[in-house]
C-alpha atoms as a PDB file:
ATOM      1  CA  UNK A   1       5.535 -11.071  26.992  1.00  0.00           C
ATOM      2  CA  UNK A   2       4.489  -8.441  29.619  1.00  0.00           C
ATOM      3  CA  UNK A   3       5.150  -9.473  33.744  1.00  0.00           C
ATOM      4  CA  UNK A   4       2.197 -10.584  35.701  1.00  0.00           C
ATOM      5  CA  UNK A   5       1.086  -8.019  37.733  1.00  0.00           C
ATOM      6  CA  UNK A   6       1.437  -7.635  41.315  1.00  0.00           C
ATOM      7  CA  UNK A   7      -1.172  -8.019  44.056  1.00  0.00           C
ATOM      8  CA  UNK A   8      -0.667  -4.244  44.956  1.00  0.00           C
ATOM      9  CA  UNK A   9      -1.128  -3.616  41.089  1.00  0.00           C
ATOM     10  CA  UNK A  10      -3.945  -5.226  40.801  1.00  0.00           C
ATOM     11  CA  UNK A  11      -5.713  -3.843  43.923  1.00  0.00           C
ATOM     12  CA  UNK A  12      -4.797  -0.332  42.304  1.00  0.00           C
ATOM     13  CA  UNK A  13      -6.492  -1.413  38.949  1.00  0.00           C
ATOM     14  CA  UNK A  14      -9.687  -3.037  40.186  1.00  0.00           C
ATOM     15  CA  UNK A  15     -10.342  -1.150  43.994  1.00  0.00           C
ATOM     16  CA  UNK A  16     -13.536   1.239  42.513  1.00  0.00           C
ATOM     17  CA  UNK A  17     -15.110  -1.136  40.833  1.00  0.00           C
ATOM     18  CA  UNK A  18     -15.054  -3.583  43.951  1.00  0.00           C
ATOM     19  CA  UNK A  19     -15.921  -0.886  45.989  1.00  0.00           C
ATOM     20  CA  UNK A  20     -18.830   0.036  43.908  1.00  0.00           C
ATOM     21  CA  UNK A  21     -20.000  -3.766  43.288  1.00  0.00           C
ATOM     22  CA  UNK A  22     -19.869  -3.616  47.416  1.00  0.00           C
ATOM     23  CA  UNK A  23     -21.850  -0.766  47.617  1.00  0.00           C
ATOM     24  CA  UNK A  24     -24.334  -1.870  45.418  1.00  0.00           C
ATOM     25  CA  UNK A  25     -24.689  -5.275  47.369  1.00  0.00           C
ATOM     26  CA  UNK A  26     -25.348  -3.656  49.946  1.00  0.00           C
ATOM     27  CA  UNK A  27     -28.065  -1.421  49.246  1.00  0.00           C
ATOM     28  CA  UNK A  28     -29.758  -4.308  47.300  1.00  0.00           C
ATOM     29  CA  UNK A  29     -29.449  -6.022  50.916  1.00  0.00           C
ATOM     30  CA  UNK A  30     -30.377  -2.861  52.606  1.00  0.00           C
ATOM     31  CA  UNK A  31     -33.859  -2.542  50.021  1.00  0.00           C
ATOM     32  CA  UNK A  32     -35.037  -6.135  51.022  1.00  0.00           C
ATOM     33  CA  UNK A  33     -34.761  -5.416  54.919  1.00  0.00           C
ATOM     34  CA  UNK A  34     -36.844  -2.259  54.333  1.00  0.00           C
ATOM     35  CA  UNK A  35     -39.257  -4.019  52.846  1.00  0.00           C
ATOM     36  CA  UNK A  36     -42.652  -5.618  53.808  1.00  0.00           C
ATOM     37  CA  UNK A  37     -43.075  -8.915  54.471  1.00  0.00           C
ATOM     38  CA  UNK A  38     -40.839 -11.352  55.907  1.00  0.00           C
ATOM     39  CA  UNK A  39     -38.749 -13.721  53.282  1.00  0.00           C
ATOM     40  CA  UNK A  40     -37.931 -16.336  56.507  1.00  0.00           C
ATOM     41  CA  UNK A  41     -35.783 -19.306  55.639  1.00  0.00           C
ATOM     42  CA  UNK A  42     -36.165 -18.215  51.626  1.00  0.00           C
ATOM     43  CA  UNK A  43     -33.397 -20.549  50.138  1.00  0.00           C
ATOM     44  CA  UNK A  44     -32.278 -17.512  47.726  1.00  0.00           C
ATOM     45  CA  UNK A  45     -31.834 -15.126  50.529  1.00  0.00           C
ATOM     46  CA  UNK A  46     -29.824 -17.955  52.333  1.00  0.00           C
ATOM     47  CA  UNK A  47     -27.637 -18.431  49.238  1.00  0.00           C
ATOM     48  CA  UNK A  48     -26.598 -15.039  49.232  1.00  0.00           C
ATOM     49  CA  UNK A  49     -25.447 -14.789  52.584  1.00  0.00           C
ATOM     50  CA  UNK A  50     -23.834 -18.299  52.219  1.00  0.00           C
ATOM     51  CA  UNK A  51     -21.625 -16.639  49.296  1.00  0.00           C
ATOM     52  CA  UNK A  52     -21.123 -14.034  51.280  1.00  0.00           C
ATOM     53  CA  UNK A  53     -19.506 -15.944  54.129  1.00  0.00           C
ATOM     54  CA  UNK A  54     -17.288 -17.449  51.659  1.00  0.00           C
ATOM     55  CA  UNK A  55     -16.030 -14.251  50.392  1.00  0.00           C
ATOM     56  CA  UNK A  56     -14.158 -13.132  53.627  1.00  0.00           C
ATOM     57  CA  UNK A  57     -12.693 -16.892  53.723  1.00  0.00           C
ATOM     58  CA  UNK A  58      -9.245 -16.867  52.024  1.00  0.00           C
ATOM     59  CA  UNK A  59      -8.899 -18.704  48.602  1.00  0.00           C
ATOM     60  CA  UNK A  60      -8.462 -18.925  44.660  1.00  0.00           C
ATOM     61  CA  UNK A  61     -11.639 -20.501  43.517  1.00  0.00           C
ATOM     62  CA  UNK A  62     -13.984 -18.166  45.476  1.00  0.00           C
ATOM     63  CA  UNK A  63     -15.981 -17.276  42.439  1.00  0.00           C
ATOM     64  CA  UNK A  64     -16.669 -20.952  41.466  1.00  0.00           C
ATOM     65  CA  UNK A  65     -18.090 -22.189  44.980  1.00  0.00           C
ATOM     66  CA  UNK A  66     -20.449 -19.262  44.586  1.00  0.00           C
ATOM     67  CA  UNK A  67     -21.465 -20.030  41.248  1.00  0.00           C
END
């Protein structure tokens, strides 16, 4: 049965494809301020940042209180 990997291990194994997920977010945040219009208190819009918030918070279940 193999060892479970390390944090450092598994920051080597997943870093681009965070990194590009992050990039992606961002432009997709980027293309909505360029926009026209105004989306004001749009409860979608507030979601997002909401999960955002909770991604810089330390934790396990992360991905489940954003769901």
């Amino acid at each position: 049965m193999p060892l479970p990997l390390t944090a450092a291990e598994v920051l080597n194994r997943e870093f681009l494809e965070i990194r590009a997920k992050v990039l992606e977010l961002a432009a997709a945040l980027d293309r909505l301020e360029r926009a026209q219009g105004n989306l004001g208190d749009e409860p979608r819009l507030q979601r997002i940042h909401e999960a955002l918030e909770l991604l810089d918070k330390p934790g396990h279940d992360r991905a489940e209180q954003v769901q």
